[in-house]
PDB file of N, CA and C in Angstrom:
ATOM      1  N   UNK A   1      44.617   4.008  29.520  1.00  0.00           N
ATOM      2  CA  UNK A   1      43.495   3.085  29.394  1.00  0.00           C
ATOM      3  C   UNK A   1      42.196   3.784  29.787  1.00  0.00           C
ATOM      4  N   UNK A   2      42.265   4.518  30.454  1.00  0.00           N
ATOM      5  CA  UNK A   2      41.119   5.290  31.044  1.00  0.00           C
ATOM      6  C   UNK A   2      40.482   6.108  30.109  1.00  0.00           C
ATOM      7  N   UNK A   3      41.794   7.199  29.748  1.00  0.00           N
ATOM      8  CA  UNK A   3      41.284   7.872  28.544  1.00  0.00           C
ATOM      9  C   UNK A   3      40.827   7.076  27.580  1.00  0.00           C
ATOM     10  N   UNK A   4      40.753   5.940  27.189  1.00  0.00           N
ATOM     11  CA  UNK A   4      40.312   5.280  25.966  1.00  0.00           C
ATOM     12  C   UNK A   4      38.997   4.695  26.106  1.00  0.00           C
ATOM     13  N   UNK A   5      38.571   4.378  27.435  1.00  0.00           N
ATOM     14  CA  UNK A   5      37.150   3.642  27.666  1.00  0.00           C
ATOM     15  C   UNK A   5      36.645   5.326  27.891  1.00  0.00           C
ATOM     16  N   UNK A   6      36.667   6.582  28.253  1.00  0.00           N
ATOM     17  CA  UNK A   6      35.953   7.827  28.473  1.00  0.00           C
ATOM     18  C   UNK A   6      35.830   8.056  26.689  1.00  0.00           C
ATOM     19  N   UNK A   7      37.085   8.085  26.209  1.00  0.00           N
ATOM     20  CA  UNK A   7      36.691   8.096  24.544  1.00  0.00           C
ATOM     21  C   UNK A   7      35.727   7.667  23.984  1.00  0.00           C
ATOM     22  N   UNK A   8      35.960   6.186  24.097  1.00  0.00           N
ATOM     23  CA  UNK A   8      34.530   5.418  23.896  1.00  0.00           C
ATOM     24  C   UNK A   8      33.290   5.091  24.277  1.00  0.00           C
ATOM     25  N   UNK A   9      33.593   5.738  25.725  1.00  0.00           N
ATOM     26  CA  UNK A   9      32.175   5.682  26.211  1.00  0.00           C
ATOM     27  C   UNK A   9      31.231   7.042  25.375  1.00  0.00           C
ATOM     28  N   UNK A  10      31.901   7.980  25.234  1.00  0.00           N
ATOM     29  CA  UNK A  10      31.320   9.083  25.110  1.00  0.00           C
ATOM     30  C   UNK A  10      30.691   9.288  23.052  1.00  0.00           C
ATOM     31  N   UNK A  11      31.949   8.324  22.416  1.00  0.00           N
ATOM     32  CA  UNK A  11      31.511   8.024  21.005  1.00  0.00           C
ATOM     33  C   UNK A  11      30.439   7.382  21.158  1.00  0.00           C
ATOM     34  N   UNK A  12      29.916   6.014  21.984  1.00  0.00           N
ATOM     35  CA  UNK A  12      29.091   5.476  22.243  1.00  0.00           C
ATOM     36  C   UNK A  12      27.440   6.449  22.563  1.00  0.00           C
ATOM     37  N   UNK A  13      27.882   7.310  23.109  1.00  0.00           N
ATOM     38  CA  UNK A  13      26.281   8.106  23.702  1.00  0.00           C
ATOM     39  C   UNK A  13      26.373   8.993  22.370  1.00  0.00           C
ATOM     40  N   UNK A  14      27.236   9.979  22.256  1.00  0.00           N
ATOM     41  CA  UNK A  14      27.139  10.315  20.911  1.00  0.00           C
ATOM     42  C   UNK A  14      25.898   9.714  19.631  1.00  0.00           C
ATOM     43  N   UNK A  15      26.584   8.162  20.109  1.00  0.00           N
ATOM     44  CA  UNK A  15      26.022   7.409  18.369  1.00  0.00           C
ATOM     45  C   UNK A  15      24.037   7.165  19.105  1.00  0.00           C
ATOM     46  N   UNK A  16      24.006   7.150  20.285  1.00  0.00           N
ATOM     47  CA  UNK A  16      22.986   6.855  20.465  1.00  0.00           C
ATOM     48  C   UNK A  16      21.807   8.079  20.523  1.00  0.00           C
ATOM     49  N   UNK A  17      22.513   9.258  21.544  1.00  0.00           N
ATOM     50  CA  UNK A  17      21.980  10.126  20.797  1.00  0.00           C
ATOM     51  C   UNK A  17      21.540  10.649  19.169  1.00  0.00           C
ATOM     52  N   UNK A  18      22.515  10.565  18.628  1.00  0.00           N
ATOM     53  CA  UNK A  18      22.432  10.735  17.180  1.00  0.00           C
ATOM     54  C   UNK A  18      20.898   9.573  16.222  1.00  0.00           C
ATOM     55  N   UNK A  19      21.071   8.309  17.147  1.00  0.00           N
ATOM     56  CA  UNK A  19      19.984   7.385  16.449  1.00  0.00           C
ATOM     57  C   UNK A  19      18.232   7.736  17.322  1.00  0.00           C
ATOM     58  N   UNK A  20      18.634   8.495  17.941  1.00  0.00           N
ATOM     59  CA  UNK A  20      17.185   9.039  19.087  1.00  0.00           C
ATOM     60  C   UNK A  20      16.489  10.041  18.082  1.00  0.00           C
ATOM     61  N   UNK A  21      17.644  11.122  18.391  1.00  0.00           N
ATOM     62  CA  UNK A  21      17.451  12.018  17.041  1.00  0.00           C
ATOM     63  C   UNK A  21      16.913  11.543  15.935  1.00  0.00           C
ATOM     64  N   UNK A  22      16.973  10.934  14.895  1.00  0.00           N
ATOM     65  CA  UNK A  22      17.000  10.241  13.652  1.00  0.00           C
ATOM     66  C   UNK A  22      15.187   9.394  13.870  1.00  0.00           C
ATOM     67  N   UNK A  23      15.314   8.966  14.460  1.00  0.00           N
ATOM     68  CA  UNK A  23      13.606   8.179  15.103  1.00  0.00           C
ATOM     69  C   UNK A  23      12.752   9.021  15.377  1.00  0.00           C
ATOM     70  N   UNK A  24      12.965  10.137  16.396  1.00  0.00           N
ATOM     71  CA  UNK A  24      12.292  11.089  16.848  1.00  0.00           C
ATOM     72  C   UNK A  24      11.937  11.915  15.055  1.00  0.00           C
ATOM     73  N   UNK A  25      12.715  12.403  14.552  1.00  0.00           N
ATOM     74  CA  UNK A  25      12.103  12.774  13.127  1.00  0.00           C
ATOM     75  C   UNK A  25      11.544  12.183  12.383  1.00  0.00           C
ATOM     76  N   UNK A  26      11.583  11.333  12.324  1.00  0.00           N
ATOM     77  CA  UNK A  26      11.101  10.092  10.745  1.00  0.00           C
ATOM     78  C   UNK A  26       9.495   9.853  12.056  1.00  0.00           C
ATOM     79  N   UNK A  27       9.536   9.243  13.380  1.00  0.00           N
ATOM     80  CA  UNK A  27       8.575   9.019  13.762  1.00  0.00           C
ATOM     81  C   UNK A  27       7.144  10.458  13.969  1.00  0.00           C
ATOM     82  N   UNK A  28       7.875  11.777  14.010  1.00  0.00           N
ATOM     83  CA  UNK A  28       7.114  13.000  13.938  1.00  0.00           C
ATOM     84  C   UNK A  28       6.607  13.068  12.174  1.00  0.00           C
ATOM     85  N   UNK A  29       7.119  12.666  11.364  1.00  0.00           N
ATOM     86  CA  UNK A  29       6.747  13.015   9.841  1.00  0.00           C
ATOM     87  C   UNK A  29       5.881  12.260   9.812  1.00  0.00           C
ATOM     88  N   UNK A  30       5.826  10.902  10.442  1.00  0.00           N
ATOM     89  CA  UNK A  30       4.692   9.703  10.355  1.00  0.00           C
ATOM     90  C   UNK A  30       3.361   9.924  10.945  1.00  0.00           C
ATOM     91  N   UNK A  31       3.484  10.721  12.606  1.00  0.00           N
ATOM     92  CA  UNK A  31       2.399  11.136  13.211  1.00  0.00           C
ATOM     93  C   UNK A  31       1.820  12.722  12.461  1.00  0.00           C
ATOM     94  N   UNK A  32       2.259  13.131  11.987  1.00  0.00           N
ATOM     95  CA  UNK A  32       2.212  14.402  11.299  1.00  0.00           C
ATOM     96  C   UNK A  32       1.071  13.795  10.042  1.00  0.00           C
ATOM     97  N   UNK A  33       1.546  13.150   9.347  1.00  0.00           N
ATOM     98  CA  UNK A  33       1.045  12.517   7.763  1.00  0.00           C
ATOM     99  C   UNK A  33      -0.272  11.685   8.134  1.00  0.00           C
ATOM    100  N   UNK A  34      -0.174  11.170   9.421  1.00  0.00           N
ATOM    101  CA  UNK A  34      -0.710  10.196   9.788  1.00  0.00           C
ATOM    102  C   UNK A  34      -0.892   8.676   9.301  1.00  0.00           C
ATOM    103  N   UNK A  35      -1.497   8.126   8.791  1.00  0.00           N
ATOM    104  CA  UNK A  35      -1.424   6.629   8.105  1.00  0.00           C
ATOM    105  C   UNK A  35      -0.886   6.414   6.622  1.00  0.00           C
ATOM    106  N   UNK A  36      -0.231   6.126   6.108  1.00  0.00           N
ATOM    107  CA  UNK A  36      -0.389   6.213   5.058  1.00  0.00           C
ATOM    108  C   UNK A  36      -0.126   5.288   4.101  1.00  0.00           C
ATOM    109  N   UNK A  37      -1.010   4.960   2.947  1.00  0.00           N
ATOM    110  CA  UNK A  37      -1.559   3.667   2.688  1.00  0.00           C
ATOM    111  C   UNK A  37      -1.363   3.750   1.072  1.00  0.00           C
ATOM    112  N   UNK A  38      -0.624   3.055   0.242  1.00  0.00           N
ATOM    113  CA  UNK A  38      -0.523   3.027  -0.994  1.00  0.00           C
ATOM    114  C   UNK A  38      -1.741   2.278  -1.517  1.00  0.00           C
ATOM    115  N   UNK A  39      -2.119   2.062  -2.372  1.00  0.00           N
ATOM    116  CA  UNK A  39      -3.317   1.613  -2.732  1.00  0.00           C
ATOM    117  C   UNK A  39      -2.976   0.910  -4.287  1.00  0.00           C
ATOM    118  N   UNK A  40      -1.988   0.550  -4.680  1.00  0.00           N
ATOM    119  CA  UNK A  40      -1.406  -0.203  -5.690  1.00  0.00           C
ATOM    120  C   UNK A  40      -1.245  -1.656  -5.683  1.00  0.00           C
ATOM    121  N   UNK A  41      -0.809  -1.999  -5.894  1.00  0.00           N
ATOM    122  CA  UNK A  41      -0.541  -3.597  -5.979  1.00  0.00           C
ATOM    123  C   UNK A  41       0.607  -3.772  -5.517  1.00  0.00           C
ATOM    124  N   UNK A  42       0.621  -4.865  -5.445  1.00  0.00           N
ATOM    125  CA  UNK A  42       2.085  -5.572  -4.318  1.00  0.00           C
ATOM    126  C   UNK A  42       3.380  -5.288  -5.396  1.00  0.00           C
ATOM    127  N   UNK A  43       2.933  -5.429  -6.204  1.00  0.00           N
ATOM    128  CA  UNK A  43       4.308  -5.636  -7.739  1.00  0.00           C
ATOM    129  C   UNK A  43       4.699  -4.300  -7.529  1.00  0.00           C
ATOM    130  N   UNK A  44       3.731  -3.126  -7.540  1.00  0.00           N
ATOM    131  CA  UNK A  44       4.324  -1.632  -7.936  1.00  0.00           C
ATOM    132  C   UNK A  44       4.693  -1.263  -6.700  1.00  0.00           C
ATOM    133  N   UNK A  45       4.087  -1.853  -5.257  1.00  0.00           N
ATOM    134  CA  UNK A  45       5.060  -1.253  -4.277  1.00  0.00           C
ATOM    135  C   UNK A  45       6.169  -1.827  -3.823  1.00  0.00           C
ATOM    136  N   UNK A  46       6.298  -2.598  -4.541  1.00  0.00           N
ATOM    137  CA  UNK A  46       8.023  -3.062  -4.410  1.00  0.00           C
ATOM    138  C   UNK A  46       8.739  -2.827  -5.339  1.00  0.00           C
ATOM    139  N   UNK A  47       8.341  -1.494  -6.226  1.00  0.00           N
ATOM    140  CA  UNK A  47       8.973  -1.017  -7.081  1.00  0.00           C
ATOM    141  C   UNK A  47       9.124   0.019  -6.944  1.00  0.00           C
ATOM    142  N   UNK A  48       8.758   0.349  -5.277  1.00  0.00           N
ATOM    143  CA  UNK A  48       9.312   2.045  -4.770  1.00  0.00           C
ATOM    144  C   UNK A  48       7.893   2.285  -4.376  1.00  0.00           C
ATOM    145  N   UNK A  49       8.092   2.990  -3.329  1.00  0.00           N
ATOM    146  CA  UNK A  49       7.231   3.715  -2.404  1.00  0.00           C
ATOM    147  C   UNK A  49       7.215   4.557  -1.426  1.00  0.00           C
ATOM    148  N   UNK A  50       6.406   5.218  -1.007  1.00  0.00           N
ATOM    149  CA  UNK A  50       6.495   6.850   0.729  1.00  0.00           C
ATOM    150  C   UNK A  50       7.412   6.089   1.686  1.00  0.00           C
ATOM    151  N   UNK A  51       8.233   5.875   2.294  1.00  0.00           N
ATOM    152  CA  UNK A  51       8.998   5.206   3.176  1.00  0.00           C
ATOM    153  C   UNK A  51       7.942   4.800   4.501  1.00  0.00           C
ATOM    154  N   UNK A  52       7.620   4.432   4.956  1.00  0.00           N
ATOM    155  CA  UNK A  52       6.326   3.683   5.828  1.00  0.00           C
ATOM    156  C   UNK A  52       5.126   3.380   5.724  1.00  0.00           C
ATOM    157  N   UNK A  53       4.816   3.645   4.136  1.00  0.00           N
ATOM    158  CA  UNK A  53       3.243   3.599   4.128  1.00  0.00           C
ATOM    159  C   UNK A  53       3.748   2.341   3.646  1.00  0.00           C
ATOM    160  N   UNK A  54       2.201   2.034   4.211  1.00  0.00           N
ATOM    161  CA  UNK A  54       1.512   0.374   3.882  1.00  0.00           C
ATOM    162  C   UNK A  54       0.871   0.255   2.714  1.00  0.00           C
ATOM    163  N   UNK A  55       1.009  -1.181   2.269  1.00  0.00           N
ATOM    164  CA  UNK A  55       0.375  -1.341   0.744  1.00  0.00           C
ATOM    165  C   UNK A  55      -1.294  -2.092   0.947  1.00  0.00           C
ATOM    166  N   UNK A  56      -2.115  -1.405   0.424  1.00  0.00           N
ATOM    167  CA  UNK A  56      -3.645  -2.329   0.376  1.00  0.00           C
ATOM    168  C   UNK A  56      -4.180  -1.911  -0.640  1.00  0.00           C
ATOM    169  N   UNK A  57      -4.285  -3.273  -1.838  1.00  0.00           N
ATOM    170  CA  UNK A  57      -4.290  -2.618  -3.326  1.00  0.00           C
ATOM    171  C   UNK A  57      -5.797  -2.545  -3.333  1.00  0.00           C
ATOM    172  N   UNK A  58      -6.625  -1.648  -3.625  1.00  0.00           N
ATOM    173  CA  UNK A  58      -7.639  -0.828  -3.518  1.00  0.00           C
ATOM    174  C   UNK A  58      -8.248  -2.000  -4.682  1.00  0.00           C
ATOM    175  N   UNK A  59      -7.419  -2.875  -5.984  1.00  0.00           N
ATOM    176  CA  UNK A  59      -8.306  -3.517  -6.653  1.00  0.00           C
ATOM    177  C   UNK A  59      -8.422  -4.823  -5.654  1.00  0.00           C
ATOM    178  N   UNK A  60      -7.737  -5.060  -5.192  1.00  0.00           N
ATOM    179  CA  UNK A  60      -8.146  -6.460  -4.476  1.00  0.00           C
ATOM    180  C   UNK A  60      -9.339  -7.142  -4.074  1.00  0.00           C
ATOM    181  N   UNK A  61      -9.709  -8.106  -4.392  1.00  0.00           N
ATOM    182  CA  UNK A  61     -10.949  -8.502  -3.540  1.00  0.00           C
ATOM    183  C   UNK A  61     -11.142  -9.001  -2.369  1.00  0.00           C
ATOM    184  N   UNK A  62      -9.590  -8.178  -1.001  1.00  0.00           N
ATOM    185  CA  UNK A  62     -10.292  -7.957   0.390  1.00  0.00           C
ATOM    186  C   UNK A  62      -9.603  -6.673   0.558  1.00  0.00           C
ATOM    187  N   UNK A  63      -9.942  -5.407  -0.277  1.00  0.00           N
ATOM    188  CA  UNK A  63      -9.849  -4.220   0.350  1.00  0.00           C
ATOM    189  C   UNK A  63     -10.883  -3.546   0.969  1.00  0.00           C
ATOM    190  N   UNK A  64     -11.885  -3.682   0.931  1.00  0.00           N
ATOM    191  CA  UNK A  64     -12.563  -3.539   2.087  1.00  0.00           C
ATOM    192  C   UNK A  64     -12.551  -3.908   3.247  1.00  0.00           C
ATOM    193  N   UNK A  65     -12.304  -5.294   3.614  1.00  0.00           N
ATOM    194  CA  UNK A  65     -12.136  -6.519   4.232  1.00  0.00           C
ATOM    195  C   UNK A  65     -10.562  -5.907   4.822  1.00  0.00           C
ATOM    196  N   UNK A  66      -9.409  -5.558   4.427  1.00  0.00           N
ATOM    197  CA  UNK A  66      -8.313  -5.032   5.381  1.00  0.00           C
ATOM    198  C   UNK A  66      -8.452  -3.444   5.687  1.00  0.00           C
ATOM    199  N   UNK A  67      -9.399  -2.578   4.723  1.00  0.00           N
ATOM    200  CA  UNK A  67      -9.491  -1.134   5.431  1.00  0.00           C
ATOM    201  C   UNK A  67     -10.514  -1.353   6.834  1.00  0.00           C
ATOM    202  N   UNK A  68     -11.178  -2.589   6.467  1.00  0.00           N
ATOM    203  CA  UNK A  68     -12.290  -2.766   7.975  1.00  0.00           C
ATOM    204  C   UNK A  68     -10.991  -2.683   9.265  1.00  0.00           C
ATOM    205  N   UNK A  69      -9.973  -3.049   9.397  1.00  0.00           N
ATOM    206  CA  UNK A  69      -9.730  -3.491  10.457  1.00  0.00           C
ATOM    207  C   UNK A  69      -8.663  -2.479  10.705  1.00  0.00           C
ATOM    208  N   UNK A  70      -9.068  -1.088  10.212  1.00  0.00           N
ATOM    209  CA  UNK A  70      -8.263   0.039  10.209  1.00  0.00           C
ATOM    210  C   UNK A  70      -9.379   1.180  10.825  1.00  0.00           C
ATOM    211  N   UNK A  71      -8.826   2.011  12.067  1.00  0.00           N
ATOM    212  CA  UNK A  71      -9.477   2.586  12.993  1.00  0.00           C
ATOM    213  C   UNK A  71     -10.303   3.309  11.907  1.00  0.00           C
ATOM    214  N   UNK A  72     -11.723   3.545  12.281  1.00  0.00           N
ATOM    215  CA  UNK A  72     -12.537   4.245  11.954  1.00  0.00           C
ATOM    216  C   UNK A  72     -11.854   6.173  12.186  1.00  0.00           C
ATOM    217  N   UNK A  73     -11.651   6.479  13.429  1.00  0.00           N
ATOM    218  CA  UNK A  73     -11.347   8.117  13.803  1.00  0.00           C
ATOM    219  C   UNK A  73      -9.830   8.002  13.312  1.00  0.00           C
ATOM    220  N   UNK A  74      -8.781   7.101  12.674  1.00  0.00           N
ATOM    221  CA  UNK A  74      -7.867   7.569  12.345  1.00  0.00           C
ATOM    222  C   UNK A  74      -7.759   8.391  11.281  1.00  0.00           C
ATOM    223  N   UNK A  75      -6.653   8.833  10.840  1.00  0.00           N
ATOM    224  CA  UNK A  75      -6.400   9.561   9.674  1.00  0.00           C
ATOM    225  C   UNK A  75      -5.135   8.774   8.831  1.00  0.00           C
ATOM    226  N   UNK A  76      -5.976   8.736   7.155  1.00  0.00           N
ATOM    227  CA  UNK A  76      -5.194   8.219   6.228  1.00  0.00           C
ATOM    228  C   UNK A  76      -5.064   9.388   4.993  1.00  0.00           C
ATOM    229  N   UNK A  77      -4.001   8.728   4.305  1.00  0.00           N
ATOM    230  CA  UNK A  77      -3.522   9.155   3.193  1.00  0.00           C
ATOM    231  C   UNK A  77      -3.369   8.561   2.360  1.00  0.00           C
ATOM    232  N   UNK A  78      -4.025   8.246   1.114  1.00  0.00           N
ATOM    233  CA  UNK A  78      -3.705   7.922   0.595  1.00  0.00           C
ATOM    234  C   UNK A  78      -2.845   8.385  -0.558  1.00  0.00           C
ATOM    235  N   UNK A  79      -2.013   7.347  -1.849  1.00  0.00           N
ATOM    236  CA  UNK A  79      -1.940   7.568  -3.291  1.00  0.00           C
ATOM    237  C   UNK A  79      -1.538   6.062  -3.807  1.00  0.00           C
ATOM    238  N   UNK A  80      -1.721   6.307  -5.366  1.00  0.00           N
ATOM    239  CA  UNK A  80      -1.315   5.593  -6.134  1.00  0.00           C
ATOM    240  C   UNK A  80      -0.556   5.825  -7.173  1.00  0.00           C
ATOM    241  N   UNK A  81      -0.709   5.000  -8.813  1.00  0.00           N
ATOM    242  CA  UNK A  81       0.056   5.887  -9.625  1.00  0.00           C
ATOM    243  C   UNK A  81      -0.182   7.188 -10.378  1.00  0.00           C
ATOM    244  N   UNK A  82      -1.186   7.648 -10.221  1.00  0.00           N
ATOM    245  CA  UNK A  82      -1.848   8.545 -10.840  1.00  0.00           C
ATOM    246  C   UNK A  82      -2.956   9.048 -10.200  1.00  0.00           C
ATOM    247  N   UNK A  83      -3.854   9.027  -9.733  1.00  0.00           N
ATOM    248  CA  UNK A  83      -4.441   9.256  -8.666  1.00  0.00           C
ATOM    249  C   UNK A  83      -6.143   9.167  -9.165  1.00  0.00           C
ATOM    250  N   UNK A  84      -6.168   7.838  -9.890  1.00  0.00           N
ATOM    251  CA  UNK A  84      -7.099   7.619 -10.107  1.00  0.00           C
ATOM    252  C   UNK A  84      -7.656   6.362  -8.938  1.00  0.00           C
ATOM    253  N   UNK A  85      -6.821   5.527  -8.553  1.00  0.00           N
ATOM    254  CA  UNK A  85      -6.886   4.595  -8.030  1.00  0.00           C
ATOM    255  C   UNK A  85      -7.417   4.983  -6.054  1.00  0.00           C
ATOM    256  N   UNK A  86      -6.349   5.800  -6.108  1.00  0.00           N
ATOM    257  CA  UNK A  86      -6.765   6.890  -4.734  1.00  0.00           C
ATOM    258  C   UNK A  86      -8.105   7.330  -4.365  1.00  0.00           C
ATOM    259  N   UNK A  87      -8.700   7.913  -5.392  1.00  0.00           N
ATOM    260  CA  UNK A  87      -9.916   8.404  -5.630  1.00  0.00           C
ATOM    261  C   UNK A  87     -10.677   7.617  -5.492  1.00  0.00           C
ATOM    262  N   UNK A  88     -10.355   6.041  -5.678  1.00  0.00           N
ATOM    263  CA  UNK A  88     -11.634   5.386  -5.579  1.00  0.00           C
ATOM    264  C   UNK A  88     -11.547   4.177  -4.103  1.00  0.00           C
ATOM    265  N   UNK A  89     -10.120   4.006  -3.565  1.00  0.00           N
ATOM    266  CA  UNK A  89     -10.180   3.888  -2.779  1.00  0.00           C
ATOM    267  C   UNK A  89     -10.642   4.928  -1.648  1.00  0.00           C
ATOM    268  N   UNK A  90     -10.584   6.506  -1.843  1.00  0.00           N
ATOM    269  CA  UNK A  90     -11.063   7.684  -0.931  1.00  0.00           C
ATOM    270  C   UNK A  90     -12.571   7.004  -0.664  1.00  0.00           C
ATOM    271  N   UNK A  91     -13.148   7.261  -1.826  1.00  0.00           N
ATOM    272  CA  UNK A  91     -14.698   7.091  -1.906  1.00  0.00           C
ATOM    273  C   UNK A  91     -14.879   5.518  -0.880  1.00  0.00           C
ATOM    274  N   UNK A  92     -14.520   4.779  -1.192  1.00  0.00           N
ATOM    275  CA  UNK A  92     -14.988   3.484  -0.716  1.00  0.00           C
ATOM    276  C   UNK A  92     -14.887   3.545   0.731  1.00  0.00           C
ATOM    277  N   UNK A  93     -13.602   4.045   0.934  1.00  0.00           N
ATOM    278  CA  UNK A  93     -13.316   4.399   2.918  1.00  0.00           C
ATOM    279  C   UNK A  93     -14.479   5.389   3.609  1.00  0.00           C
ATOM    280  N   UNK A  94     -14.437   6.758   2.787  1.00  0.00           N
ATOM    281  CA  UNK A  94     -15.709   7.410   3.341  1.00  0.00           C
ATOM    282  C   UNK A  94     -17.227   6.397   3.273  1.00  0.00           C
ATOM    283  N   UNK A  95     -17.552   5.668   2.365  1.00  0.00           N
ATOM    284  CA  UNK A  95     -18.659   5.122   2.424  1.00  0.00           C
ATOM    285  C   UNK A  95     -18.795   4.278   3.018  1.00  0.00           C
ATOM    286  N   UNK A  96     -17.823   3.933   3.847  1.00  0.00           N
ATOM    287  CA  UNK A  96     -17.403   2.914   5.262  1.00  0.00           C
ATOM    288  C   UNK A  96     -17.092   3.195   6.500  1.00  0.00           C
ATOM    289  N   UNK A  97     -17.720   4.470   6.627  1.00  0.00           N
ATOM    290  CA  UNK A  97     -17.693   5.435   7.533  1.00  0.00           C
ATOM    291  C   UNK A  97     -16.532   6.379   8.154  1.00  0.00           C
ATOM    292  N   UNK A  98     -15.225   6.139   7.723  1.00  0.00           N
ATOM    293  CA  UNK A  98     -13.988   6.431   7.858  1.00  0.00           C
ATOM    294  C   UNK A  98     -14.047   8.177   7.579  1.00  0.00           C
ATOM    295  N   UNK A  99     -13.887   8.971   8.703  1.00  0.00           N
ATOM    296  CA  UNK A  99     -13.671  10.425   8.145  1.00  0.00           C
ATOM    297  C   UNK A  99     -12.703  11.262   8.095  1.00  0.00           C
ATOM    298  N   UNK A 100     -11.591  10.835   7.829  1.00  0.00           N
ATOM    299  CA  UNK A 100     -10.250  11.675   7.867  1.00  0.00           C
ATOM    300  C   UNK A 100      -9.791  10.848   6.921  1.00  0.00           C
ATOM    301  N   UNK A 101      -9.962  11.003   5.846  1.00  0.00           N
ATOM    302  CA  UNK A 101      -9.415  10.168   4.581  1.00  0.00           C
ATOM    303  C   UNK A 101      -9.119  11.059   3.606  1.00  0.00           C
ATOM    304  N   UNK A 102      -7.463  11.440   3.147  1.00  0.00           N
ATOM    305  CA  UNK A 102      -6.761  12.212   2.338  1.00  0.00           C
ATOM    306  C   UNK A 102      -6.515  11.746   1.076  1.00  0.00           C
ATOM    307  N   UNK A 103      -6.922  12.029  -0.197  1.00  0.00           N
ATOM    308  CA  UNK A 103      -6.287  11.751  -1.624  1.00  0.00           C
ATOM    309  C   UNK A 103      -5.058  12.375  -1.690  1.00  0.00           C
ATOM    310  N   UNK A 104      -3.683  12.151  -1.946  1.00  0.00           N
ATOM    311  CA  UNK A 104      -2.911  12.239  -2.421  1.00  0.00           C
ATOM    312  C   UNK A 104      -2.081  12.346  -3.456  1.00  0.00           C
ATOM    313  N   UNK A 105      -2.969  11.772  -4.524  1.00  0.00           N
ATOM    314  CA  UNK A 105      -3.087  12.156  -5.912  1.00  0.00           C
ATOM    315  C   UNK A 105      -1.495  10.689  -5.959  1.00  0.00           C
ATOM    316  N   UNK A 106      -0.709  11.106  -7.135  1.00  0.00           N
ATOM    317  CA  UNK A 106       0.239   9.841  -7.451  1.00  0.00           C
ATOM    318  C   UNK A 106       1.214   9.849  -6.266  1.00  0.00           C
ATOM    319  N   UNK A 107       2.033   9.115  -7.082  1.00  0.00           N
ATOM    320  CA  UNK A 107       3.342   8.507  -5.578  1.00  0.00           C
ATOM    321  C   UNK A 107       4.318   9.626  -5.810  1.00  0.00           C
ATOM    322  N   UNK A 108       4.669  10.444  -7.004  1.00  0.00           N
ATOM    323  CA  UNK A 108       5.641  11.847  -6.665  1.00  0.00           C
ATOM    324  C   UNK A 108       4.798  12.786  -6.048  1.00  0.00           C
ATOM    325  N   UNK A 109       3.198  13.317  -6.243  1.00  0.00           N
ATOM    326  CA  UNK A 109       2.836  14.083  -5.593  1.00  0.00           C
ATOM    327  C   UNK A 109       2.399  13.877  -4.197  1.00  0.00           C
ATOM    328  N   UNK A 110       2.063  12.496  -3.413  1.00  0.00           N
ATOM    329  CA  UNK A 110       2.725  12.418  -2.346  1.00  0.00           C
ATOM    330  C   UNK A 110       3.300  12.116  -1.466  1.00  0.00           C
ATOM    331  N   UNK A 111       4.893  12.363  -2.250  1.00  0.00           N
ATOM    332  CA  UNK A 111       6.571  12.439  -1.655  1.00  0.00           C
ATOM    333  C   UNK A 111       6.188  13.718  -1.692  1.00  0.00           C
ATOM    334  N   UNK A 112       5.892  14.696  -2.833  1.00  0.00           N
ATOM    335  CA  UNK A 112       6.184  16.212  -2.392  1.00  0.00           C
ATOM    336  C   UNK A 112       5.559  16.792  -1.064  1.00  0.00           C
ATOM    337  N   UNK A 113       4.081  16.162  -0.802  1.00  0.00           N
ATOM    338  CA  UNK A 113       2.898  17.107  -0.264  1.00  0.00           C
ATOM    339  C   UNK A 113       3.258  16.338   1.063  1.00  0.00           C
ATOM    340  N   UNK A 114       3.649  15.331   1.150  1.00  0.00           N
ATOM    341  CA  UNK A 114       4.409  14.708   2.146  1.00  0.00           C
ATOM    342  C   UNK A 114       5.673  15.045   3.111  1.00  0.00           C
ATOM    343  N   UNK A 115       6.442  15.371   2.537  1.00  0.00           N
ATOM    344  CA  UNK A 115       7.835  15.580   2.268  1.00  0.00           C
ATOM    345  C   UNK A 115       8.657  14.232   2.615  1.00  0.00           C
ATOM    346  N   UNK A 116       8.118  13.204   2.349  1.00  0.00           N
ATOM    347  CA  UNK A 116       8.260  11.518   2.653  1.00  0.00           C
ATOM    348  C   UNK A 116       9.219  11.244   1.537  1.00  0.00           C
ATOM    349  N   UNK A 117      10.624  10.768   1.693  1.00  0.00           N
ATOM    350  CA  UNK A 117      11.274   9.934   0.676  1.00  0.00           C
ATOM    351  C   UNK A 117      10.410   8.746   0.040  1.00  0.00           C
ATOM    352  N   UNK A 118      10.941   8.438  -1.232  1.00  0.00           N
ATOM    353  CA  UNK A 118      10.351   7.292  -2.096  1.00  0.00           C
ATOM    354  C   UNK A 118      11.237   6.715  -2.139  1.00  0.00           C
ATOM    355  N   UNK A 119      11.560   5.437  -1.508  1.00  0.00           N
ATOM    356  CA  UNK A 119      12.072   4.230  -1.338  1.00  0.00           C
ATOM    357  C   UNK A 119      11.864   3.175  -2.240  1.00  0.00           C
ATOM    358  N   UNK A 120      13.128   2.369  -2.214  1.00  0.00           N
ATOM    359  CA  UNK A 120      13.051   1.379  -3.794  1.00  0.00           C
ATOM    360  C   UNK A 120      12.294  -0.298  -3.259  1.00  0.00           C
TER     361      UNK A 120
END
């Protein structure tokens, strides 16, 4: 009986170690990338997207109105589908005083420049 709770105790730290591990990476790729913000519409990012970036569709009429309440000294990233949409959300953030603001060009170029899975 003993041996079987030391078994399991030790599968137990194992699995927890193993999920520390697993957080500690995915949470370093996030602080690394820093923010990162799809700029599409609600429809296309639930049709796959960077695995943690947030959606604020750049056509909306309160994207200004939700990039306001996004730190000025942080750092973002954006993309969309093509990276036209990016571009004009870039411009609008810099002209809102925001200075660490990344184009990313579409949603495969950045998963690559990222190295961020695209999630369904």
């Amino acid at each position: 009986m003993k041996t079987i709770r030391i078994l399991l105790a030790t599968i137990f730290a194992v699995s927890i170690v193993a999920g520390l591990n697993a957080c500690t990476t995915e949470q370093a790729a996030k602080v690394a990338a820093g923010t990162i913000i799809d700029v599409r519409t609600a429809e296309e990012f639930a049709e796959g997207h960077l695995e943690g970036a947030i959606n604020i569709d750049v056509e909306s009429g309160d994207f200004e109105q939700l990039v306001g309440d996004l730190d000025l000294e942080g750092e973002y990233q954006l993309y969309c589908r093509s990276g036209r949409r990016s571009a004009i959300a870039k411009q609008k953030m810099l002209d809102a005083g925001f200075a660490n603001v990344t184009d990313l060009g579409s949603l495969e170029e950045a998963a690559e420049a990222t190295g961020i899975a695209i999630t369904p």
